[in-house]
Protein backbone atom coordinates (compact mmCIF):
# COMPACT_ATOMS: atom_id res chain seq x y z
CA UNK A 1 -68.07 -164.59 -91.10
CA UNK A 2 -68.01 -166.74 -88.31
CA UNK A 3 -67.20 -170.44 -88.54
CA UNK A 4 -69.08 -173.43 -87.24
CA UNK A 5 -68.16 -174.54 -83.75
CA UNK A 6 -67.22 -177.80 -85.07
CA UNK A 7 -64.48 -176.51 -87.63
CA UNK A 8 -62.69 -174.78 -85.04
CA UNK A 9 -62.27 -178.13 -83.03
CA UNK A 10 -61.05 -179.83 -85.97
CA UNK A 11 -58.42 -177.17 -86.54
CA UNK A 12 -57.20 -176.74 -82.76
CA UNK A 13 -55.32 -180.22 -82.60
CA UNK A 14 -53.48 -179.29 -85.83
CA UNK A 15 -52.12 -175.93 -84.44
CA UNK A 16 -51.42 -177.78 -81.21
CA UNK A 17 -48.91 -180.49 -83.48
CA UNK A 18 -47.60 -177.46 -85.38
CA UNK A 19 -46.50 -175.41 -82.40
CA UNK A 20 -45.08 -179.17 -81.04
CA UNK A 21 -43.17 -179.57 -84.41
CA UNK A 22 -41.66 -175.99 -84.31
CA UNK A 23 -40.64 -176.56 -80.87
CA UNK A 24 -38.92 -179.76 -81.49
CA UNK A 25 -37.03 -178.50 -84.47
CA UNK A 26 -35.74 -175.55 -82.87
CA UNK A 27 -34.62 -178.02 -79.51
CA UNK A 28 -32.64 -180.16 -82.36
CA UNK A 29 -30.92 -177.17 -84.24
CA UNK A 30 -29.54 -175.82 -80.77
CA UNK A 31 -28.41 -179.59 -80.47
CA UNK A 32 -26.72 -179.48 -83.84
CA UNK A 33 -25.65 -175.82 -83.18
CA UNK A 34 -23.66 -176.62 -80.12
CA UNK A 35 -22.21 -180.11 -81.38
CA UNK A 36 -20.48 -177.94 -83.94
CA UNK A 37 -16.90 -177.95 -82.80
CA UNK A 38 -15.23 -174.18 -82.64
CA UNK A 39 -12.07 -173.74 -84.71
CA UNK A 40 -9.32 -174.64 -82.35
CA UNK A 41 -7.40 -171.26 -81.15
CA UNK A 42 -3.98 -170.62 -82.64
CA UNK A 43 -1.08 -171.69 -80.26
CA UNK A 44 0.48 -168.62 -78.26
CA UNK A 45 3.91 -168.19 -79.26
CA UNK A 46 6.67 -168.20 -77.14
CA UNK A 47 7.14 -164.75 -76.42
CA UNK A 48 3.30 -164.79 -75.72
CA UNK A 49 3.76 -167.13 -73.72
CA UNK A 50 6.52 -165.47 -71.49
CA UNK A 51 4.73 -162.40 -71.25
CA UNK A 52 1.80 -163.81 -69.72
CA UNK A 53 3.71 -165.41 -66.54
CA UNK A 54 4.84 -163.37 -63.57
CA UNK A 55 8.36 -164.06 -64.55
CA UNK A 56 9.19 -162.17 -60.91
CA UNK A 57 7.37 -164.76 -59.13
CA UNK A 58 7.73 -168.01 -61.39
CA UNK A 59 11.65 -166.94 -60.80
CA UNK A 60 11.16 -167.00 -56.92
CA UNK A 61 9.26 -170.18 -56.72
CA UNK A 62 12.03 -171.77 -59.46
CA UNK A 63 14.41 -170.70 -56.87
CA UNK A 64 12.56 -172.08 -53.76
CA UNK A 65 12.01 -175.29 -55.44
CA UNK A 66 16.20 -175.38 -56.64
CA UNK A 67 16.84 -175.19 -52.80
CA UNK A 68 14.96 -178.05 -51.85
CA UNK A 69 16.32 -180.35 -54.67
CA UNK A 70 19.77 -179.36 -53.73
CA UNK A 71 19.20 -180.24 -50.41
CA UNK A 72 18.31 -184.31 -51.63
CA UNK A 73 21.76 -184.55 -53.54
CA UNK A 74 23.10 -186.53 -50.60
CA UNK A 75 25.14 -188.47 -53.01
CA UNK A 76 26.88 -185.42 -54.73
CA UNK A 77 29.92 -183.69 -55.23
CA UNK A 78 29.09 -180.50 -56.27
CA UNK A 79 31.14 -178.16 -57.52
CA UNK A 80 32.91 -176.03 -55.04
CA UNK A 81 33.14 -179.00 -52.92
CA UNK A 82 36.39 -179.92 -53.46
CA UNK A 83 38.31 -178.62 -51.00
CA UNK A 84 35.85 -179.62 -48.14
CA UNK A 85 36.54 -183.34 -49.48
CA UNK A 86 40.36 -183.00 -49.82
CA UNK A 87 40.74 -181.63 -46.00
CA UNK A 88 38.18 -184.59 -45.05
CA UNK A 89 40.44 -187.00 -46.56
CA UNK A 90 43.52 -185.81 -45.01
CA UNK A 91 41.48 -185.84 -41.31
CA UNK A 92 41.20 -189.52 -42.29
CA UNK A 93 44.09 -190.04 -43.68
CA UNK A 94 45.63 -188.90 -40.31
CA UNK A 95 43.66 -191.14 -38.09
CA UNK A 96 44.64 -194.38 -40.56
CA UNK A 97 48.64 -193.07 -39.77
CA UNK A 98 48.51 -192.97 -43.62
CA UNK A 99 50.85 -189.51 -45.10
CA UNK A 100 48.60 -188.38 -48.05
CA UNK A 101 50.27 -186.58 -50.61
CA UNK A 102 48.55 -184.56 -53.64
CA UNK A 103 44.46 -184.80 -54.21
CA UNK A 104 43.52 -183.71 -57.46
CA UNK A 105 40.49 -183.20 -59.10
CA UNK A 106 39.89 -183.66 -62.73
CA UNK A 107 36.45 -183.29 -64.78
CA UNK A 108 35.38 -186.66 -65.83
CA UNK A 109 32.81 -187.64 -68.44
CA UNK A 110 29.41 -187.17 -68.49
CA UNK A 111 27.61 -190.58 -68.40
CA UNK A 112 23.54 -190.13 -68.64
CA UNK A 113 22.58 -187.39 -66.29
CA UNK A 114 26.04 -187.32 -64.01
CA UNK A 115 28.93 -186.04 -64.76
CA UNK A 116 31.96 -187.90 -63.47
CA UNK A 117 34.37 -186.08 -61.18
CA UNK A 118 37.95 -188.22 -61.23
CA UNK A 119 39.78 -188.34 -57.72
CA UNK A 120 43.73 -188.96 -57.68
CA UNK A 121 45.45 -189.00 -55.01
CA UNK A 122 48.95 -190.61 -53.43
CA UNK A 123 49.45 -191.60 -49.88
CA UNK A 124 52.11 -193.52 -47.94
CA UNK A 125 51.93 -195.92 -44.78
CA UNK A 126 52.08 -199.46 -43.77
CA UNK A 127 50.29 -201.49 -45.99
CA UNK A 128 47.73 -202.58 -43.13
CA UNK A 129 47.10 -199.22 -42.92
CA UNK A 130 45.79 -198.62 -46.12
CA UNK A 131 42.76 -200.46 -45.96
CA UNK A 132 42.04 -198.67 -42.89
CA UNK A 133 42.10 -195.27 -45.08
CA UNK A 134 41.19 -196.66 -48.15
CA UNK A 135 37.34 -197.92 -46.05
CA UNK A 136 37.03 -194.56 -44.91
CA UNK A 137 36.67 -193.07 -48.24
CA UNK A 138 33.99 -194.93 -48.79
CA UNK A 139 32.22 -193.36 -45.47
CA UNK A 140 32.15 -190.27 -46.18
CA UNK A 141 28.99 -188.82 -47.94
CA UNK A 142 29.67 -188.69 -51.31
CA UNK A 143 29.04 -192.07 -54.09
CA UNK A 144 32.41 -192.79 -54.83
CA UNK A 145 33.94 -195.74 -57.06
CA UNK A 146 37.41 -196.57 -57.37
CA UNK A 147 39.03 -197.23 -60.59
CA UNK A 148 42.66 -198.16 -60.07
CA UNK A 149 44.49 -198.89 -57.05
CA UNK A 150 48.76 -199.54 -57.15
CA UNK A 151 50.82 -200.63 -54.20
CA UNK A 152 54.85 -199.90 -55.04
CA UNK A 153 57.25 -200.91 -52.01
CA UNK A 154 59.68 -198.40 -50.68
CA UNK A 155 63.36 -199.53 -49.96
CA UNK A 156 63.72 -198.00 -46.32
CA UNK A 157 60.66 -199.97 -44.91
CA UNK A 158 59.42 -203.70 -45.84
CA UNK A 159 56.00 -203.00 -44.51
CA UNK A 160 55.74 -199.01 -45.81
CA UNK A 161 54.17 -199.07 -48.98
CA UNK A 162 53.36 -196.07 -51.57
CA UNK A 163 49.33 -196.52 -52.70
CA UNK A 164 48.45 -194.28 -55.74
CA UNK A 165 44.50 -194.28 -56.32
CA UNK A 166 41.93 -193.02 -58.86
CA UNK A 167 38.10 -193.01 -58.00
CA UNK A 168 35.53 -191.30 -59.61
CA UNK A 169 32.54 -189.41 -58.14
CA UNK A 170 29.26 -187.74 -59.63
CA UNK A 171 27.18 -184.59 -60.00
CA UNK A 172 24.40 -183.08 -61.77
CA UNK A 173 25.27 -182.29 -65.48
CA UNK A 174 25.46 -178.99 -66.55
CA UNK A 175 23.43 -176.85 -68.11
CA UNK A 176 23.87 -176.06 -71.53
CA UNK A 177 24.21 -172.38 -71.69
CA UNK A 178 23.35 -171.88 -75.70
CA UNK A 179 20.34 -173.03 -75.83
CA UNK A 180 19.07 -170.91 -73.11
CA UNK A 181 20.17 -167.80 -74.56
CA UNK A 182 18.30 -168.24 -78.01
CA UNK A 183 15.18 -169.00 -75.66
CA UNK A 184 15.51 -166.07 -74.01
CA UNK A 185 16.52 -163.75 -77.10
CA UNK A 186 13.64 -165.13 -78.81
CA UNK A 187 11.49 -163.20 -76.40
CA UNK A 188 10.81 -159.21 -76.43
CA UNK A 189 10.70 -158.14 -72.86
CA UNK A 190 12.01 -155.62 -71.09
CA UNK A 191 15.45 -155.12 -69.43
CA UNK A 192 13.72 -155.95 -65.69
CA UNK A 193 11.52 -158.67 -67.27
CA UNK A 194 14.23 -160.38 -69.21
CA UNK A 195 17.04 -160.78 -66.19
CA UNK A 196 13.97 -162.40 -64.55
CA UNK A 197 12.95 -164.35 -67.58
CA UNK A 198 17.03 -165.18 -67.66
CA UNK A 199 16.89 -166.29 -64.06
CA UNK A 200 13.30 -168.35 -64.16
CA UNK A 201 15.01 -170.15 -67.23
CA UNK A 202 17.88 -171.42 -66.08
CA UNK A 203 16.77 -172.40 -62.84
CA UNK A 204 14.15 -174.58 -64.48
CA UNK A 205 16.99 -176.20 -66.51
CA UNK A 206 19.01 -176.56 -63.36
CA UNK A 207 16.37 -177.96 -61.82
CA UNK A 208 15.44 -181.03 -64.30
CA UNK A 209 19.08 -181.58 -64.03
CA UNK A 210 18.50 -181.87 -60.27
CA UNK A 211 15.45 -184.14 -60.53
CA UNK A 212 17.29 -186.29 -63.15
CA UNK A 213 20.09 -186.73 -60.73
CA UNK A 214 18.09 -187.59 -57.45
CA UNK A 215 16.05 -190.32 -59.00
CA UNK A 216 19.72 -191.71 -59.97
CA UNK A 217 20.70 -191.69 -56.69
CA UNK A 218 19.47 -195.05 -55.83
CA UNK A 219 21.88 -196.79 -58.66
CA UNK A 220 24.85 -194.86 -57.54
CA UNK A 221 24.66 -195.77 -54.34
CA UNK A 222 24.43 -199.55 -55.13
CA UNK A 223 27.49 -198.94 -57.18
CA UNK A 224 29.41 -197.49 -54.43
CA UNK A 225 28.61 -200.19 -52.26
CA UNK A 226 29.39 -202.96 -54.54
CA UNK A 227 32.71 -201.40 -55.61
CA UNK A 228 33.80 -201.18 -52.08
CA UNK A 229 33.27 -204.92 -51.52
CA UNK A 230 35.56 -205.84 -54.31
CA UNK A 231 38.30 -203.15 -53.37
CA UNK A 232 38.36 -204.51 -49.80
CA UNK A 233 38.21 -207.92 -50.71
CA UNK A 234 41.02 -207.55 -53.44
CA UNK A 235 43.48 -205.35 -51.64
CA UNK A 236 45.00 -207.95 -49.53
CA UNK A 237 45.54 -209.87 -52.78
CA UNK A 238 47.50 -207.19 -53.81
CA UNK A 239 49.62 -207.04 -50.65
CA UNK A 240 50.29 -210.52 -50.44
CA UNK A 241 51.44 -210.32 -54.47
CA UNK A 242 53.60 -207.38 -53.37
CA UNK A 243 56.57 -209.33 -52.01
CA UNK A 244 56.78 -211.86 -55.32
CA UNK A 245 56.60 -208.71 -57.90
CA UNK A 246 59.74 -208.39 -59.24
CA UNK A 247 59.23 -204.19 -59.97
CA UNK A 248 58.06 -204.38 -56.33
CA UNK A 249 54.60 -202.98 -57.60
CA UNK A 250 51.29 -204.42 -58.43
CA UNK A 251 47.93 -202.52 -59.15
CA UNK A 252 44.30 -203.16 -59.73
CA UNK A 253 41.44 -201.93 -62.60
CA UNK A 254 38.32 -202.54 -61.12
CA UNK A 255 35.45 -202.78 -63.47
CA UNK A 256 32.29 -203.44 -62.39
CA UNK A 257 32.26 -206.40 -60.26
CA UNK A 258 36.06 -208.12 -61.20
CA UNK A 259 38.97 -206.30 -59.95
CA UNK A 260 42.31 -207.33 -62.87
CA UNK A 261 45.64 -207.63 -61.30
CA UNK A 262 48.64 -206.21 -62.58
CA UNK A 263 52.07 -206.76 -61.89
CA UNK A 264 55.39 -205.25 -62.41
């Protein structure tokens, strides 16, 4: 049976607000649906981790990037270095008319992120010589800071005098070899993969050391210069003490910026 013309108008605006209402709700539970936050994933673990990097090339770029650090340690001894030093020293040593006797080498302490290297050495010459010698170690390259400085008069000539001399100088630190090798056994790779793994590793830690070291720089060298204003300034204190000591020997601990005299 048909209905009136006037009951279907009444009944169109309510299916018009229905299909509205529908509409909206649906809009607001995709809202509600997608404000929902997901479970966070689980952490990969660390030999997931591993075995998703191209350890081949991650070790290549390491190494690129350990190059170019090495090349900004301006202020560094490194090791291996040693001998380069000890012939440089005798070139100046030479040119100052000073004889230098034994350079020696000795680990020092690690202090932050150096690692001390302690310089002794003994040299003989005229005592206005050795400041000649003593400002050229403070030319060459490397930050250097010297510790202790003794003058001891020889009997054959008044104005020969035997200097004795400990200085320190800096490197990187090392890297700590243990705790590499449980990272790496902690990981199940292959015999190719893991020498790469081994060498991406370690050259990361060598690098940080690196890093750590160059932003030091800056201090070390305002150490260096410091230290070799006091030494300069104090050395001809020491000479002119020389003649009055009765063990014919005085010496000098220089700590930061006072230099103690000693006498014998």
């Amino acid at each position: 049976m048909a209905q009136p013309r006037g009951a279907r108008a009444s009944i169109l605006p309510l299916l018009v607000f229905g299909g509205v209402l529908c509409a909206g709700l649906a809009t607001v539970a995709a809202l509600l649906w997608r404000s929902v936050p997901e479970p966070p994933a689980p952490a990969p673990s660390l030999s997931e981790r591993v075995e998703a990097i191209d350890v081949v090339g991650a070790a290549d770029r390491l190494g690129e990037q350990l190059e170019l650090a090495r090349a900004e340690l301006t202020l560094a001894l490194m090791p291996g270095e040693e001998e380069n030093l000890a012939q440089l020293l005798r070139m100046q040593a030479e040119s100052a008319d000073v004889a230098l006797g034994t350079v020696r080498f000795e680990p020092g302490l690690r202090r932050g992120f150096s690692r001390e290297v302690v310089l002794e050495l003994e040299l003989e010459g005229a005592y206005y010589d050795l400041p000649i010698f003593v400002d050229g170690l403070f030319r060459q390259r490397n930050a250097v800071v010297i510790h202790r400085l003794t003058i001891e008069a020889t009997e054959s000539h008044a104005a020969r005098v035997i200097g004795r001399l400990e200085a320190r100088l800096f490197r990187p630190v090392d890297v700590p070899e243990a705790p590499l090798r449980s990272t790496i056994d902690a990981v199940e790779l292959g015999a190719s993969e893991r020498a790469f793994a081994t060498t991406a590793i370690t050259t990361a830690a060598q690098l940080e050391a690196y890093e750590h070291f160059i932003a030091l720089q800056p201090e070390l060298l305002t150490r260096s210069q410091a230290n070799r204003r006091l030494v300069m300034r104090t050395i001809p204190r020491l000479v002119r003490k020389l003649p009055s000591s009765p063990m014919d020997w005085v010496g000098a601990t220089f700590e930061g910026d006072e230099a103690k005299l000693a006498m014998q």
